[in-house]
C-alpha atoms as a PDB file:
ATOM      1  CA  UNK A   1       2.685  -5.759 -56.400  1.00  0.00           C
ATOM      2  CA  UNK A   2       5.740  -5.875 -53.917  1.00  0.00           C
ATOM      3  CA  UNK A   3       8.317  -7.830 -55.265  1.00  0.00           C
ATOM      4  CA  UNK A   4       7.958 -11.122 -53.966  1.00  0.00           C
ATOM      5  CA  UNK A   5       4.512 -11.089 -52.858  1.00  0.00           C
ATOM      6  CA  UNK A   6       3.076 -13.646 -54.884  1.00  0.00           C
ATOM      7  CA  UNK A   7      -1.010 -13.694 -54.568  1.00  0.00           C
ATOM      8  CA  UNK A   8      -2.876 -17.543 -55.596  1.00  0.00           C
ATOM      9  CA  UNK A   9      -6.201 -18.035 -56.019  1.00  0.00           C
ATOM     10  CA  UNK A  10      -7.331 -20.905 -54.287  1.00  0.00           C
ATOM     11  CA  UNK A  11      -9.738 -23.402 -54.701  1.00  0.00           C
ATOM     12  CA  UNK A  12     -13.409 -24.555 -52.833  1.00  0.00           C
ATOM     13  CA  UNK A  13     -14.752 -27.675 -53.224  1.00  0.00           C
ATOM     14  CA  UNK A  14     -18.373 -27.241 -52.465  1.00  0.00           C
ATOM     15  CA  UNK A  15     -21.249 -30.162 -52.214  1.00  0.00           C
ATOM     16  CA  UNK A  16     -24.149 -30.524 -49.553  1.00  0.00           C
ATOM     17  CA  UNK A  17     -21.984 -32.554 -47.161  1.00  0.00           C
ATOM     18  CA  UNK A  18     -19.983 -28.642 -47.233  1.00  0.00           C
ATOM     19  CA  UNK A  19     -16.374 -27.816 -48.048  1.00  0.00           C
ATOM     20  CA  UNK A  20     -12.760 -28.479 -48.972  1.00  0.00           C
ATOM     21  CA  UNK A  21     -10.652 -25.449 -48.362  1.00  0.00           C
ATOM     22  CA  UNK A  22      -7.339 -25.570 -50.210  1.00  0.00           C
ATOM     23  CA  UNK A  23      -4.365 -23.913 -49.046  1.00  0.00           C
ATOM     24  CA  UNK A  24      -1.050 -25.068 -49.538  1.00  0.00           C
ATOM     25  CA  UNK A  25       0.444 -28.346 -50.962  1.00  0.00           C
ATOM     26  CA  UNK A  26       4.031 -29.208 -50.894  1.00  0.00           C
ATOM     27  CA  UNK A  27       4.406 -29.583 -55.238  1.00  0.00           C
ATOM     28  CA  UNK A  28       2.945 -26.224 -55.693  1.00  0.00           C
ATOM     29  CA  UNK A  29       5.405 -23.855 -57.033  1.00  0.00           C
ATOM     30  CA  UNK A  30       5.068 -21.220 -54.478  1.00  0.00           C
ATOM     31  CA  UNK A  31       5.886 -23.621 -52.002  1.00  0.00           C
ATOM     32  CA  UNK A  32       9.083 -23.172 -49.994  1.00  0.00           C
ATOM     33  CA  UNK A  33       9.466 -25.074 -47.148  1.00  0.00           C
ATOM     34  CA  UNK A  34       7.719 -26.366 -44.192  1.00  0.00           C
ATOM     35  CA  UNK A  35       7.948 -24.150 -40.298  1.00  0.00           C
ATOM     36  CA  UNK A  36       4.568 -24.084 -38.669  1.00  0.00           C
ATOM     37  CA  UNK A  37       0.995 -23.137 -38.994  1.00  0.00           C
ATOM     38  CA  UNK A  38      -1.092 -21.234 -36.546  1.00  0.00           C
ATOM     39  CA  UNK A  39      -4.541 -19.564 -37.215  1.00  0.00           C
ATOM     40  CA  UNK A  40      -5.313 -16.656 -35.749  1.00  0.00           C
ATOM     41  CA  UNK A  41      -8.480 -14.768 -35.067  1.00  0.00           C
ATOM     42  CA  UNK A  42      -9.766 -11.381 -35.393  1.00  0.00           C
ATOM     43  CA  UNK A  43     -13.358  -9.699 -34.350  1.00  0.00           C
ATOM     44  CA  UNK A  44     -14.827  -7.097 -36.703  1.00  0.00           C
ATOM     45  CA  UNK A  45     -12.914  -3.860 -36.691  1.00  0.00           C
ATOM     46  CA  UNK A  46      -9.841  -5.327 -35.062  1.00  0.00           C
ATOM     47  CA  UNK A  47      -6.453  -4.604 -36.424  1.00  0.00           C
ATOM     48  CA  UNK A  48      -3.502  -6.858 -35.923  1.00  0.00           C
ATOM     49  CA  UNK A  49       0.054  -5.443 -36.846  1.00  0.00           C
ATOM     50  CA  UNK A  50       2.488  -4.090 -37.579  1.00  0.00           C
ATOM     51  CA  UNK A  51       4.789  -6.775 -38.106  1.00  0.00           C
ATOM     52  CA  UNK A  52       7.879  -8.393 -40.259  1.00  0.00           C
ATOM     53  CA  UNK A  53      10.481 -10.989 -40.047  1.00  0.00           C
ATOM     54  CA  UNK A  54      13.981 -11.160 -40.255  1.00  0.00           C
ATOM     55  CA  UNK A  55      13.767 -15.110 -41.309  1.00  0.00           C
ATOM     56  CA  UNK A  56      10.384 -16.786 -42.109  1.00  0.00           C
ATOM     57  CA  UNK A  57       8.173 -16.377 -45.079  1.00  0.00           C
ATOM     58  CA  UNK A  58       4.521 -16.359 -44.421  1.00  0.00           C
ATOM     59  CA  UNK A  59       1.853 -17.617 -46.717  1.00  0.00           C
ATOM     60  CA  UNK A  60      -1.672 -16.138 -45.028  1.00  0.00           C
ATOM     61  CA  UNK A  61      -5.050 -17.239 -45.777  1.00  0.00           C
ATOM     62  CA  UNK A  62      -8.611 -16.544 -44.256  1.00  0.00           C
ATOM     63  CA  UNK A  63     -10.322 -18.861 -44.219  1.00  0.00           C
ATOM     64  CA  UNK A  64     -13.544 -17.425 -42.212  1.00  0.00           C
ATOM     65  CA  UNK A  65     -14.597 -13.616 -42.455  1.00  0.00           C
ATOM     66  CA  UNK A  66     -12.855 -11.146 -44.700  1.00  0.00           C
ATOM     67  CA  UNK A  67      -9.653  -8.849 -43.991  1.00  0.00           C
ATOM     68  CA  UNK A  68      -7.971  -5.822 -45.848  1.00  0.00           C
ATOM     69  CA  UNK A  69      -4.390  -7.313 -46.014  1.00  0.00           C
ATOM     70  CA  UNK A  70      -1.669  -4.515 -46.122  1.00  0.00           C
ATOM     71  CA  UNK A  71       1.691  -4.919 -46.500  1.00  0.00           C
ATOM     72  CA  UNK A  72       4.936  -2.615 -46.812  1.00  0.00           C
ATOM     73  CA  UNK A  73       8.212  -2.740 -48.300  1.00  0.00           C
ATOM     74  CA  UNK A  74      10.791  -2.058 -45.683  1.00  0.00           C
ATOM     75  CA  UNK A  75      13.820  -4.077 -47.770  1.00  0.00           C
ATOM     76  CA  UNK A  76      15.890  -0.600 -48.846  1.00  0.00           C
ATOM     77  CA  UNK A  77      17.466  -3.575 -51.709  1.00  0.00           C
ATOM     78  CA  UNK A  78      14.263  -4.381 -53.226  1.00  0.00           C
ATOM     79  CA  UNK A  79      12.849  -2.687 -56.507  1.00  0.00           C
ATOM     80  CA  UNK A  80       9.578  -1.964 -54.245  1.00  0.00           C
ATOM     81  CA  UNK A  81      11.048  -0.618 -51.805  1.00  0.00           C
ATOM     82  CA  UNK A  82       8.475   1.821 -49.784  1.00  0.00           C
ATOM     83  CA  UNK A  83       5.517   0.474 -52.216  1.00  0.00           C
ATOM     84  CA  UNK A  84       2.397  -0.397 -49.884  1.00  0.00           C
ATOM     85  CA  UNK A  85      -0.137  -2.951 -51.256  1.00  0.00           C
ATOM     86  CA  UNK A  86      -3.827  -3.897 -50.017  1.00  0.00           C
ATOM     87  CA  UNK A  87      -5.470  -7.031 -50.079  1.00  0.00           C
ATOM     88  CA  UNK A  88      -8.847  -7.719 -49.069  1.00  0.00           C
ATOM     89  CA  UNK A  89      -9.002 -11.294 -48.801  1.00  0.00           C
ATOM     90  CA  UNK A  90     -11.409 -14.143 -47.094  1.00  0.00           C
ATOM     91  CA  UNK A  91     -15.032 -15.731 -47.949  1.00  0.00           C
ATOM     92  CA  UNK A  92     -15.343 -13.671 -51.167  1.00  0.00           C
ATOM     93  CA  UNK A  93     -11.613 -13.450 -52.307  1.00  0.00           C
ATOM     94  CA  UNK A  94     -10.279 -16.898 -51.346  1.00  0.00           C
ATOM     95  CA  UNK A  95      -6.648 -16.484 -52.095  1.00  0.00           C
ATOM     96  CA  UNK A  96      -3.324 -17.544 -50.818  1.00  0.00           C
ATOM     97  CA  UNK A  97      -0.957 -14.988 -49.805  1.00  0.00           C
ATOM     98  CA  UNK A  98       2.875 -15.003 -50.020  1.00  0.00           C
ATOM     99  CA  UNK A  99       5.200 -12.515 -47.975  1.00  0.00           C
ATOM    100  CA  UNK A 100       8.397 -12.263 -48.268  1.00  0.00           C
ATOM    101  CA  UNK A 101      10.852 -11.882 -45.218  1.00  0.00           C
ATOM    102  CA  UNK A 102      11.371  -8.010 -44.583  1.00  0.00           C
ATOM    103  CA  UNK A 103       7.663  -7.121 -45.899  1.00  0.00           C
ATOM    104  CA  UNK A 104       5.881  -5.474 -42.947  1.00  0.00           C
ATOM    105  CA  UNK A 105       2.262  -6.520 -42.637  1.00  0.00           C
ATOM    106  CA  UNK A 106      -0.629  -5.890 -40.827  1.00  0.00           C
ATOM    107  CA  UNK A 107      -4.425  -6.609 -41.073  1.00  0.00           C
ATOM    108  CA  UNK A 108      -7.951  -5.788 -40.284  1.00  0.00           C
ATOM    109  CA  UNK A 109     -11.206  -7.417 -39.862  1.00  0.00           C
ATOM    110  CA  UNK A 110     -13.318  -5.906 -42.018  1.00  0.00           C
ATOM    111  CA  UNK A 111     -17.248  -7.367 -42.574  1.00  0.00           C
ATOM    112  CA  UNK A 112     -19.650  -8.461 -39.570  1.00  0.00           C
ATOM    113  CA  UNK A 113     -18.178 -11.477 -38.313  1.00  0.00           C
ATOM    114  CA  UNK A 114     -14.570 -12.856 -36.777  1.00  0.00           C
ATOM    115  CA  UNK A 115     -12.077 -13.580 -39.204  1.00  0.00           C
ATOM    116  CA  UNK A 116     -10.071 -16.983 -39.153  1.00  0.00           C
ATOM    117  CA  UNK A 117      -6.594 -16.626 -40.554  1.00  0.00           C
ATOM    118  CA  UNK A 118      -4.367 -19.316 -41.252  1.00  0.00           C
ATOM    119  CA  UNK A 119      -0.599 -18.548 -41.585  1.00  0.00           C
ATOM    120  CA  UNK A 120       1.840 -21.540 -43.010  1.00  0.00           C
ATOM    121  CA  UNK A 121       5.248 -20.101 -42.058  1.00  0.00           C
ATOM    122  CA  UNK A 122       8.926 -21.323 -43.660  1.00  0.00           C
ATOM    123  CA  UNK A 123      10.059 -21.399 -39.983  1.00  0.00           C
ATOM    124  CA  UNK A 124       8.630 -21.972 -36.463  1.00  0.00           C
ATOM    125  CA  UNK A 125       8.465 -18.735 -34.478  1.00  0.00           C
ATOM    126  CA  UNK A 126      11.530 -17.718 -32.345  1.00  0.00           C
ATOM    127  CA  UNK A 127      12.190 -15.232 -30.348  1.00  0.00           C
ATOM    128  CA  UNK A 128      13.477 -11.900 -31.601  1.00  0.00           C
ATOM    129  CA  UNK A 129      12.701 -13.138 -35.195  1.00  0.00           C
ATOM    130  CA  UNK A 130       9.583 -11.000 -35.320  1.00  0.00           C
ATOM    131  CA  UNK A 131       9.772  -7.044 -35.661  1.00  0.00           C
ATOM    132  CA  UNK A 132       6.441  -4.733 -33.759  1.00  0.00           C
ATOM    133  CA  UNK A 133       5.581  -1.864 -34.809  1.00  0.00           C
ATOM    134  CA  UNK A 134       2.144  -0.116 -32.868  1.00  0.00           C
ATOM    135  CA  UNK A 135      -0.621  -0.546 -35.768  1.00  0.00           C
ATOM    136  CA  UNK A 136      -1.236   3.766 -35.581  1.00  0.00           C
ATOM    137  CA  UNK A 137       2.576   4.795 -35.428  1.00  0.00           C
ATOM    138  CA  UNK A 138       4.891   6.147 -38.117  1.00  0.00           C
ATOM    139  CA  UNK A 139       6.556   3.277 -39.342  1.00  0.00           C
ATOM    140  CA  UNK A 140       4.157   2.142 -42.382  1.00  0.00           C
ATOM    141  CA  UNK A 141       2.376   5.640 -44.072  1.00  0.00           C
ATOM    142  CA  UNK A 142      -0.950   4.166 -43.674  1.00  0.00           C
ATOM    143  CA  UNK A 143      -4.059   5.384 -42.610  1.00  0.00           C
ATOM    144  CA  UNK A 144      -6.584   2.145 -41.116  1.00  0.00           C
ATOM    145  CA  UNK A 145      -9.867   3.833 -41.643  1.00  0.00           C
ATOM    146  CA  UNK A 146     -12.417   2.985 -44.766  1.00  0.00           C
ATOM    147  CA  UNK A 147     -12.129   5.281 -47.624  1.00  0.00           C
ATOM    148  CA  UNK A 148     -15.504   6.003 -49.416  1.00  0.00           C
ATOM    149  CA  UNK A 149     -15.197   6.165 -52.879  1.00  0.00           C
END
């Protein structure tokens, strides 16, 4: 795993009324600190990224659908640096995800329906805090398409 990626499984409370969705609580010890949460949305087949920060740490989770997480080590300090990890996580992998500052990221819809992604920053956005990169360019060596196996 990329150093500093930290991955928690998360917990559903199911019962016929339906469902508790943990995420994040502020005495967990991958907790940090407090920015802002947004969700954001994705239809099937969609890919949203590249992307990194120079400040925040984001903590992702899906809520709704599936996606194949990937991330990218772009710190040139780190012990992981260039490593690429992939995460499919949603419905049937409900997990919390940690990235560090510097980590690029992008994901994909994968599955039949719109994912719901929740993000629980360390800061609120500003401007110029957030690095693009187009999701098919040279940045990140990574290929988007499904690899049969």
């Amino acid at each position: 795993m990329i150093d500093g990626v930290i991955v928690t499984p998360l917990r559903k409370i199911c019962d016929e009324r339906g469902m508790i969705l943990h995420m994040l609580r502020s005495d967990a010890p991958h907790f940090e600190k407090f920015g802002e949460i947004y969700f954001a949305t994705a239809y099937p087949g969609v890919i949203k990224g590249w992307h990194s920060h120079t400040e925040q740490v984001q903590n992702y989770c899906v809520i709704q659908g599936m996606i194949k997480l990937v991330m990218y080590d772009d710190r040139s300090e780190s012990p992981t640096y260039k490593e690429l990890n992939e995460i499919f996580m949603g419905e049937n992998n409900y997990c919390l995800v940690r990235i560090p500052t510097g980590v690029i990221n992008g994901w994909k819809c994968i599955g039949d329906k719109t994912a719901l992604l929740a993000n629980c920053s360390t800061q609120a956005n500003k401007d110029g805090e957030m690095l693009r990169y187009p999701p098919f360019g040279d940045k990140v060596p990574y290929k988007w398409d499904i690899v049969m196996k």
